[in-house]
C-alpha atoms as a PDB file:
ATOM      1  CA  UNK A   1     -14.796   8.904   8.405  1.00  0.00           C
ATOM      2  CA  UNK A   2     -12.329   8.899  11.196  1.00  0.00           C
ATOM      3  CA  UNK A   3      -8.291   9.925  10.658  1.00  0.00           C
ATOM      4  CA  UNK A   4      -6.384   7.305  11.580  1.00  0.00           C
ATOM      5  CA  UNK A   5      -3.099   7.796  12.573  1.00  0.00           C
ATOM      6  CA  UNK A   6      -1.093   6.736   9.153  1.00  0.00           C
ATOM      7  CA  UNK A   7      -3.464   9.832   7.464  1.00  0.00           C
ATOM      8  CA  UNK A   8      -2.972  12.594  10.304  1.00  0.00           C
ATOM      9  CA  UNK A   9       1.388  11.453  10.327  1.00  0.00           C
ATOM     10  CA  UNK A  10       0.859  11.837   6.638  1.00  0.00           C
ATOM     11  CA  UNK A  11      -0.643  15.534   6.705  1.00  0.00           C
ATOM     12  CA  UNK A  12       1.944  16.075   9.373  1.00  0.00           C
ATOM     13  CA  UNK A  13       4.829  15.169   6.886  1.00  0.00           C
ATOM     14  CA  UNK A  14       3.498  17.406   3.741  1.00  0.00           C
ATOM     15  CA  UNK A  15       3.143  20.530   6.341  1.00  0.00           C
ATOM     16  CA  UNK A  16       6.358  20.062   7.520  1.00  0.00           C
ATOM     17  CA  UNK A  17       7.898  19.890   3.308  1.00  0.00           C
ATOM     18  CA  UNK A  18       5.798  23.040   2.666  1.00  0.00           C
ATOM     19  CA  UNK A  19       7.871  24.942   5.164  1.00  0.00           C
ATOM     20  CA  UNK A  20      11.019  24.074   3.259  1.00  0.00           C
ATOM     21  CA  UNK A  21      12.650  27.041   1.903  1.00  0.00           C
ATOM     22  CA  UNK A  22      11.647  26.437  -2.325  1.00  0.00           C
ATOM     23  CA  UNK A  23      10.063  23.364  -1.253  1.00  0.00           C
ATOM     24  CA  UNK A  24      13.261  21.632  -1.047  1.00  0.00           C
ATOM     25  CA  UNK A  25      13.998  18.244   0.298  1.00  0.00           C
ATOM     26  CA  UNK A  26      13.823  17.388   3.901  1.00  0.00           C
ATOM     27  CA  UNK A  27      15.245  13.844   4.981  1.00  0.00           C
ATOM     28  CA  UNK A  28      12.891  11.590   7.354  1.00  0.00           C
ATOM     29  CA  UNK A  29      15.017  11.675  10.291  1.00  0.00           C
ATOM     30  CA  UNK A  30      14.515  15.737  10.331  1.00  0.00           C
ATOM     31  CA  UNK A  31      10.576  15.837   9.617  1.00  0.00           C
ATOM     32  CA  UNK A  32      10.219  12.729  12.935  1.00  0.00           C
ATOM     33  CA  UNK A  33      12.194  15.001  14.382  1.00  0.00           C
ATOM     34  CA  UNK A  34      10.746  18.256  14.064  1.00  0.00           C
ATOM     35  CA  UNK A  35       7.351  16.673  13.842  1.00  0.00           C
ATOM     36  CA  UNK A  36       7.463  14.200  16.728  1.00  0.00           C
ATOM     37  CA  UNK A  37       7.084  11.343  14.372  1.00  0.00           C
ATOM     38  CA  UNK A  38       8.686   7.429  14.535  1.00  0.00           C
ATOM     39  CA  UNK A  39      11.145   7.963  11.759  1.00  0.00           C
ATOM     40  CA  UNK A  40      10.444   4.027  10.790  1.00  0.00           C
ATOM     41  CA  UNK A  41       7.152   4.534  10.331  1.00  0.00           C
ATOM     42  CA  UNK A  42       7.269   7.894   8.769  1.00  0.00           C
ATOM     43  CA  UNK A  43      10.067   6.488   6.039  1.00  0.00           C
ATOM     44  CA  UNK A  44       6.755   3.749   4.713  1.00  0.00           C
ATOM     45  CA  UNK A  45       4.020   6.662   4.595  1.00  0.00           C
ATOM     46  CA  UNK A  46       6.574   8.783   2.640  1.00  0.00           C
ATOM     47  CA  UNK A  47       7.156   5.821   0.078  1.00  0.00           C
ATOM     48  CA  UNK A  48       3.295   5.757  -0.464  1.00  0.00           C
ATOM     49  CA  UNK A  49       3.579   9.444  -0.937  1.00  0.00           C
ATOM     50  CA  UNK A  50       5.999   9.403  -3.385  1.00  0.00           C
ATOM     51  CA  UNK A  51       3.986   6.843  -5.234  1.00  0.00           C
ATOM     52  CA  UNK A  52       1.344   8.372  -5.509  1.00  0.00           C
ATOM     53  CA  UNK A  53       2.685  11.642  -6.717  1.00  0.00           C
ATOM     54  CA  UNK A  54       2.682  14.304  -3.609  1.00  0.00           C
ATOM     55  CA  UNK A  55       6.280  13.919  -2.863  1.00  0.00           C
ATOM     56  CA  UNK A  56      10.250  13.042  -4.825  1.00  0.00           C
ATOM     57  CA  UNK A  57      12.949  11.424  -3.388  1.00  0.00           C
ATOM     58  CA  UNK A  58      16.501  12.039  -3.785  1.00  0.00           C
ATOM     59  CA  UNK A  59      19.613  10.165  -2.516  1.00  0.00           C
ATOM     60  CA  UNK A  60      22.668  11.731  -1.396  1.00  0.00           C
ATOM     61  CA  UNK A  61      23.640  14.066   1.446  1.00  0.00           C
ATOM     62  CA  UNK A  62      21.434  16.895   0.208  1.00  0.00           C
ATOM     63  CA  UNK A  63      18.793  14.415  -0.562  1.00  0.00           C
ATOM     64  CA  UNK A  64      15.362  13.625   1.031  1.00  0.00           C
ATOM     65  CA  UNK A  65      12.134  14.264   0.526  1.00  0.00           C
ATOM     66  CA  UNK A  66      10.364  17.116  -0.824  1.00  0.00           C
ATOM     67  CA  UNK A  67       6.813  18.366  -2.606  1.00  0.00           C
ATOM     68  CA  UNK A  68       6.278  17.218  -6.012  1.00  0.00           C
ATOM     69  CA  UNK A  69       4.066  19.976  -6.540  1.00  0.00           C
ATOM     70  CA  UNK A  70       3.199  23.376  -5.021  1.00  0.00           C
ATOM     71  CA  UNK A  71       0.878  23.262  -1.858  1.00  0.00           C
ATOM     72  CA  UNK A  72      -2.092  24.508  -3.523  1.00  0.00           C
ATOM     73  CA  UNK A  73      -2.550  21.798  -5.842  1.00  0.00           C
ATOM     74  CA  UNK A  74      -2.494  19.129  -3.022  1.00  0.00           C
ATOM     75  CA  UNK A  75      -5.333  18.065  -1.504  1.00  0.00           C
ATOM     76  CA  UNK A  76      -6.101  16.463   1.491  1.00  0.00           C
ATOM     77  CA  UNK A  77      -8.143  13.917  -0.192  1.00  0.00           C
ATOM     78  CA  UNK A  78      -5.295  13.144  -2.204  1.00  0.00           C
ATOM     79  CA  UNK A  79      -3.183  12.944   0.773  1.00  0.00           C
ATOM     80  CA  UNK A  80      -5.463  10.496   2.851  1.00  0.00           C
ATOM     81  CA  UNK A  81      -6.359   8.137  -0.183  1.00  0.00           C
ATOM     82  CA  UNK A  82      -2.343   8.050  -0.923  1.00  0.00           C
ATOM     83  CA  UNK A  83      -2.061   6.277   2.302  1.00  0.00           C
ATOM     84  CA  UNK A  84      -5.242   4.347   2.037  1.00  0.00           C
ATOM     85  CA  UNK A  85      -7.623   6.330   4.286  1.00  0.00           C
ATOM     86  CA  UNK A  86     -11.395   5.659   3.105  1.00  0.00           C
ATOM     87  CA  UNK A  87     -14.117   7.705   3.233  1.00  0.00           C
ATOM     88  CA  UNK A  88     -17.079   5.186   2.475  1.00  0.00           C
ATOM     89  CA  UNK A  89     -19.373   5.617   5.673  1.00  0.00           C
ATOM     90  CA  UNK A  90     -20.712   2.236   4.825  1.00  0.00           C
ATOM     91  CA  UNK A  91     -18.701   0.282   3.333  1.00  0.00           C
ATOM     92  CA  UNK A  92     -19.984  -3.502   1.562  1.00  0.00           C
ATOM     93  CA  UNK A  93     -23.990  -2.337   3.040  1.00  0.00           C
ATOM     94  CA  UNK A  94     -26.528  -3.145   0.718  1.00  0.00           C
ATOM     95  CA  UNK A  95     -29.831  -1.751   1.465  1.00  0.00           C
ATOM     96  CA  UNK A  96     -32.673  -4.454   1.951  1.00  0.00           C
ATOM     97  CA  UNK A  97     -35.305  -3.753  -0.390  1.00  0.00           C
ATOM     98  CA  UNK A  98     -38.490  -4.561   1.922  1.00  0.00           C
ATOM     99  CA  UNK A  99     -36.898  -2.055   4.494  1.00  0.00           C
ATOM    100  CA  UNK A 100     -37.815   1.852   3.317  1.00  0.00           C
ATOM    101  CA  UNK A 101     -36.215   3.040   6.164  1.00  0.00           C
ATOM    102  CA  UNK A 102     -33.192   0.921   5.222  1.00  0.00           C
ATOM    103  CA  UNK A 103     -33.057   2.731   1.846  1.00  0.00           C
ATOM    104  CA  UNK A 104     -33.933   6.031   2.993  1.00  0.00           C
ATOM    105  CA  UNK A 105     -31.042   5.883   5.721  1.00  0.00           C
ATOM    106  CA  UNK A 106     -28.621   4.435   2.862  1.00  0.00           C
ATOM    107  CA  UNK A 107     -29.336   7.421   0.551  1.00  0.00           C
ATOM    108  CA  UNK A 108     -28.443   9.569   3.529  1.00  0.00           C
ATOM    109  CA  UNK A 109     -25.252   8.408   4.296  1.00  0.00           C
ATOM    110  CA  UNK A 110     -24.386   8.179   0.335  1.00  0.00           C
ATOM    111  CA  UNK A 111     -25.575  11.626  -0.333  1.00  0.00           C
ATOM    112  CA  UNK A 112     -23.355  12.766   2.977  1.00  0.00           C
ATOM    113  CA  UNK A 113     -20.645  10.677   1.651  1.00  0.00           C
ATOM    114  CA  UNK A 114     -19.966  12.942  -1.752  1.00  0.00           C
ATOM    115  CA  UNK A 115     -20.379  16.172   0.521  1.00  0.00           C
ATOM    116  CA  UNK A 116     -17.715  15.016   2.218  1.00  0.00           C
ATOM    117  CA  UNK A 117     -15.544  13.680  -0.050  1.00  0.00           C
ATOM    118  CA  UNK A 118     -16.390  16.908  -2.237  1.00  0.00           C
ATOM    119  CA  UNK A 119     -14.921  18.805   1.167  1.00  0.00           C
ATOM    120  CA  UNK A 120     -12.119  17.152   1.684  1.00  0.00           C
ATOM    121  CA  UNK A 121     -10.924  17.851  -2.177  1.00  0.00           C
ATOM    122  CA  UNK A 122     -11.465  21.433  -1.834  1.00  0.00           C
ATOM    123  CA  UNK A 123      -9.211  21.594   1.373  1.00  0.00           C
ATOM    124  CA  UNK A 124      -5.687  21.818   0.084  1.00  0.00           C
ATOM    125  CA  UNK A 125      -2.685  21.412   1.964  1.00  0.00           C
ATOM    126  CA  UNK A 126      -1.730  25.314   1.571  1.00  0.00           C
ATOM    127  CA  UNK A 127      -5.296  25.820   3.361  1.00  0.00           C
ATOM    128  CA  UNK A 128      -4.194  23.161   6.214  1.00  0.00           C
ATOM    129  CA  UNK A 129      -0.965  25.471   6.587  1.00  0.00           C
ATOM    130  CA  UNK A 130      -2.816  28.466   6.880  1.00  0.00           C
ATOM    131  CA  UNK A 131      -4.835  26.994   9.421  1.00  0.00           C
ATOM    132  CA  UNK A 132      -2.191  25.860  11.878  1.00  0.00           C
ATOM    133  CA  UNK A 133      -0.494  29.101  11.345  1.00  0.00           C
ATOM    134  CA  UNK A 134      -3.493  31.007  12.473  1.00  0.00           C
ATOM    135  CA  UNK A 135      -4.327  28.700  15.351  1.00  0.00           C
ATOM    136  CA  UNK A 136      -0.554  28.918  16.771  1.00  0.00           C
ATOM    137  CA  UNK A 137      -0.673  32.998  16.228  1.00  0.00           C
ATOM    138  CA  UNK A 138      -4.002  32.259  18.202  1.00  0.00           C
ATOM    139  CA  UNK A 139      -2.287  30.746  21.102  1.00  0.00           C
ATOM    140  CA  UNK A 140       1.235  32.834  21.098  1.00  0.00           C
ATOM    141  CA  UNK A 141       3.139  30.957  19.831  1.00  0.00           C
ATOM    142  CA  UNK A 142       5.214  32.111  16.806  1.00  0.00           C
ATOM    143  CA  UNK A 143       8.839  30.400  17.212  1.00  0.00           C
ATOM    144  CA  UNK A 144       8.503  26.519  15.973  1.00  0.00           C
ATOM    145  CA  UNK A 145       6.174  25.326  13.859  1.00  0.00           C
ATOM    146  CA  UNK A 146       4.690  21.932  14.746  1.00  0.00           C
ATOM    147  CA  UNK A 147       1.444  20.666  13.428  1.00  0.00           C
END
């Protein structure tokens, strides 16, 4: 599996609506802003966010973006399928059946396939918060938070 760029903006986006203060809404232009992120861009990810149940929308000036549900109960599988990351390390292969090695490699890959996929669910995006916190504390930095 290999992040692409439209998964790691993604995680980028949800880290940055976790710090909101009650989870509130942020609008695009603040989160490519804070985040580093091409606003453009950003604005299509968060509409494939928000369909697929991570984030709301609201309109007005106190509008934006914002978690649909707590941090905990967000996954980073859920995240990177939202935006149409796979994880099938080979996709559309079909083992030939005079080939053991061929079959024996397949189940491999398959088997390592579900472990990670079975990883990624367990990682939520409170975890992923955690984890930049600790690794900025790490370097010393503790004034703005930019994953």
């Amino acid at each position: 599996m290999k992040l692409t760029t439209r998964g790691h903006y993604s995680v980028k986006a949800l880290l940055d609506l976790s710090l909101q203060p009650d989870y509130g809404p942020a609008s695009v232009r603040a989160i490519a802003i804070r985040q580093g992120l091409p606003a453009p861009y950003l604005e299509k990810l968060l509409i494939e966010l928000r369909q697929a149940g991570l984030v709301n929308s609201s309109r007005g000036a106190q509008g934006g973006y914002q978690l649909a549900r707590s941090p905990a109960h967000i996954s980073l599988v859920q995240i990177l399928t939202a935006v149409g990351e796979t994880f099938d390390p080979l996709p559309r292969h079909i083992p030939d059946a005079d080939q053991s090695e061929d079959w024996v490699t397949f189940t491999l890959w398959r088997r390592l396939h579900q472990k990670l996929k079975a990883a990624l669910q367990d990682i939520s995006l409170e975890d992923l918060y955690y984890d930049a916190k600790s690794w900025q504390a790490a370097q010393g930095e503790t004034n703005n938070f930019m994953v």
